[in-house]
N, C-alpha and C. Protein backbone atom coordinates (compact mmCIF):
# COMPACT_ATOMS: atom_id res chain seq x y z
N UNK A 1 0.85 -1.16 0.00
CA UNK A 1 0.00 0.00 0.00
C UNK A 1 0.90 1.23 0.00
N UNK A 2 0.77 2.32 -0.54
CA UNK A 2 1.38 3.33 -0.70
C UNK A 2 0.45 4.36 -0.18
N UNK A 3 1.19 5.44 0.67
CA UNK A 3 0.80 6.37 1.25
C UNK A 3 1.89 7.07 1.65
N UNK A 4 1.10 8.61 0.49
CA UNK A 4 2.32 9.93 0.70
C UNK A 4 3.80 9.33 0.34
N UNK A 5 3.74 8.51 -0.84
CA UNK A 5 4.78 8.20 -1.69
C UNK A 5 5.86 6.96 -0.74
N UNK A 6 5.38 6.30 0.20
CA UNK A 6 5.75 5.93 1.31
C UNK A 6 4.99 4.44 1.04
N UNK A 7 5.78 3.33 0.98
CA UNK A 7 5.25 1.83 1.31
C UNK A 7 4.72 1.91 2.72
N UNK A 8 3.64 1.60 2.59
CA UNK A 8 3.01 1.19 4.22
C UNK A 8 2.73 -0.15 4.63
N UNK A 9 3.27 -0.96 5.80
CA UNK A 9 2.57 -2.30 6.16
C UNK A 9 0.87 -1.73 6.64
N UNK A 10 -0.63 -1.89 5.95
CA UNK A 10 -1.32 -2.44 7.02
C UNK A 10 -1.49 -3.82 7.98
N UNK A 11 -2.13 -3.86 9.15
CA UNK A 11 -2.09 -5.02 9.81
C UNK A 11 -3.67 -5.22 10.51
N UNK A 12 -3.95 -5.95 9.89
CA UNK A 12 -5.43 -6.01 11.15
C UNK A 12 -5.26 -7.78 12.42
N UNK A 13 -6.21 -7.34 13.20
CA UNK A 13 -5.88 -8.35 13.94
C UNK A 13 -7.11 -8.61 14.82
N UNK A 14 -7.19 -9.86 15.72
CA UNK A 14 -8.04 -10.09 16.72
C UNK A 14 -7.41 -10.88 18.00
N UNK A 15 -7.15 -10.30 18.84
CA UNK A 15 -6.74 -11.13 20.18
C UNK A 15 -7.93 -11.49 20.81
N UNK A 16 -8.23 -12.62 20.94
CA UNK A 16 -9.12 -13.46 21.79
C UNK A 16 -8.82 -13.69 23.19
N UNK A 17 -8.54 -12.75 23.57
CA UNK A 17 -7.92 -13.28 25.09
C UNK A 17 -8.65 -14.09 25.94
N UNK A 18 -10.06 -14.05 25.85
CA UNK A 18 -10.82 -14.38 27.16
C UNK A 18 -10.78 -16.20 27.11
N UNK A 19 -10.28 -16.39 25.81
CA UNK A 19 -10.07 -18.45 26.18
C UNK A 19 -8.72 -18.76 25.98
N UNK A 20 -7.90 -17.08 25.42
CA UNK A 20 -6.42 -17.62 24.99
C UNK A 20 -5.29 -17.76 26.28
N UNK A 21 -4.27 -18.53 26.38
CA UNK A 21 -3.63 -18.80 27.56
C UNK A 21 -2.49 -17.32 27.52
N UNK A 22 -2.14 -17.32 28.60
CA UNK A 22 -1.10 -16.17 29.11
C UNK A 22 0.31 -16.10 27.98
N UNK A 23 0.50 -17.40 27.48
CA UNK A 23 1.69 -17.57 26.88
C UNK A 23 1.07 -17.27 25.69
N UNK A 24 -0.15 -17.86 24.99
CA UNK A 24 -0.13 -17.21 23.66
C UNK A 24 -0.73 -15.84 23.43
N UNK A 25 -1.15 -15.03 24.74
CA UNK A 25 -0.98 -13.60 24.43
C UNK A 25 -0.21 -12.72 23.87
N UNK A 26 0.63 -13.90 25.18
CA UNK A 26 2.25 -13.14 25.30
C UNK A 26 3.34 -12.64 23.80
N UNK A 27 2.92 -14.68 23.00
CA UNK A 27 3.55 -14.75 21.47
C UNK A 27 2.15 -13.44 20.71
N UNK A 28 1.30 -13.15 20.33
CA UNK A 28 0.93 -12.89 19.56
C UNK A 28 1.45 -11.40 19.70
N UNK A 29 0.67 -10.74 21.06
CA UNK A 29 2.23 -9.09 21.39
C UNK A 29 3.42 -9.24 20.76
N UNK A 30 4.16 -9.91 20.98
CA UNK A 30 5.62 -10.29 20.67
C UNK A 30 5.51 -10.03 18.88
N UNK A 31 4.45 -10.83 18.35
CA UNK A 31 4.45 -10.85 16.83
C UNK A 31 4.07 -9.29 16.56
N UNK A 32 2.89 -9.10 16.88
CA UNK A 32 2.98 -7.52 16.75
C UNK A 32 3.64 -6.68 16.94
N UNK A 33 4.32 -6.54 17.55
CA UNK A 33 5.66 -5.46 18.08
C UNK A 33 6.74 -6.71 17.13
N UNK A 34 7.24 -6.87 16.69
CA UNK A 34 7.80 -7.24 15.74
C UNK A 34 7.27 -6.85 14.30
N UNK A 35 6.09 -6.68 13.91
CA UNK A 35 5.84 -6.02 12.76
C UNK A 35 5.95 -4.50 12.90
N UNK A 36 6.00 -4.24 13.88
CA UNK A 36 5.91 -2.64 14.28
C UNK A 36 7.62 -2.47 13.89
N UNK A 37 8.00 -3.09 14.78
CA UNK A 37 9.55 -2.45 14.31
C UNK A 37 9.91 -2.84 13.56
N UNK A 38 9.71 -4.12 12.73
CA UNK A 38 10.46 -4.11 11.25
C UNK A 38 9.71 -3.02 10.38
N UNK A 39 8.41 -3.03 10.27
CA UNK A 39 8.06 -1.71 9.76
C UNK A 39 9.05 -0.41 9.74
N UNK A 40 9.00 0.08 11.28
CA UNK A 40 10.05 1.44 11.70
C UNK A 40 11.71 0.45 10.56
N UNK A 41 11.96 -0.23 11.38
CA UNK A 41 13.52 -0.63 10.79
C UNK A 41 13.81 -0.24 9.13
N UNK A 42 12.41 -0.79 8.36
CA UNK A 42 12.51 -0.64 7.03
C UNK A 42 12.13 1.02 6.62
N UNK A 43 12.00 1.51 6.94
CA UNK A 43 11.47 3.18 7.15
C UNK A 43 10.11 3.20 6.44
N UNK A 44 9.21 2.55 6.88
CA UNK A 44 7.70 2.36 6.60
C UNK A 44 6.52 2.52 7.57
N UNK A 45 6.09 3.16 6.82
CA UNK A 45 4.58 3.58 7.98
C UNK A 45 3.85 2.21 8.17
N UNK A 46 3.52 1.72 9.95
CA UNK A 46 2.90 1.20 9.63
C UNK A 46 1.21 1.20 10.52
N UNK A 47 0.00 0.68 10.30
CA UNK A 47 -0.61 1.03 10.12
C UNK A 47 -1.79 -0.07 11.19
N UNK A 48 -1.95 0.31 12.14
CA UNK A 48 -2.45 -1.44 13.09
C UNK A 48 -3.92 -0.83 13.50
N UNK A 49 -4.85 -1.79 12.83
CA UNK A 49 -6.37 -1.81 13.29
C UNK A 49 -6.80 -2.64 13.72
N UNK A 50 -7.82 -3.33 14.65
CA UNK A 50 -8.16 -4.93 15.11
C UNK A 50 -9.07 -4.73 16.23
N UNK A 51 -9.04 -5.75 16.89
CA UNK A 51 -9.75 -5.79 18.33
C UNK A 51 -9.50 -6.93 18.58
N UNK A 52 -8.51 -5.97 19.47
CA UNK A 52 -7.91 -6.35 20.70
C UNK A 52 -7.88 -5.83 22.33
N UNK A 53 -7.74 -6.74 23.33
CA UNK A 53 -8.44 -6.28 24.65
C UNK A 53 -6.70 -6.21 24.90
N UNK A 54 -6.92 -4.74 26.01
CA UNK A 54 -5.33 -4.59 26.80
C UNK A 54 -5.32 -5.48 27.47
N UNK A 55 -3.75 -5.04 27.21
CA UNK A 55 -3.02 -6.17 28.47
C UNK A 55 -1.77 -4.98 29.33
């Protein structure tokens, strides 16, 4: 996707927390913040929509 002449990652997502265990919260955060900064690393906007419950 291009935006303002700029490759952008979008990302959508759904964390299920209320049946998912502590550890695979834990991995799916982990995956997200890993797309976040390879995004930043590659100098790309990136772009995160979903529903998801805090942690």
């Amino acid at each position: 996707m291009k935006l303002e002449n700029k490759t952008c990652v979008l990302t959508s997502c759904y964390f299920h927390t209320s049946t998912a265990s502590e550890d695979e919260i834990d991995i799916l955060y982990d995956k997200l913040r890993d797309i976040i900064t390879d995004s930043k690393d590659r100098n790309m906007k990136c772009i995160v929509g979903g529903d998801f419950n805090a942690k």
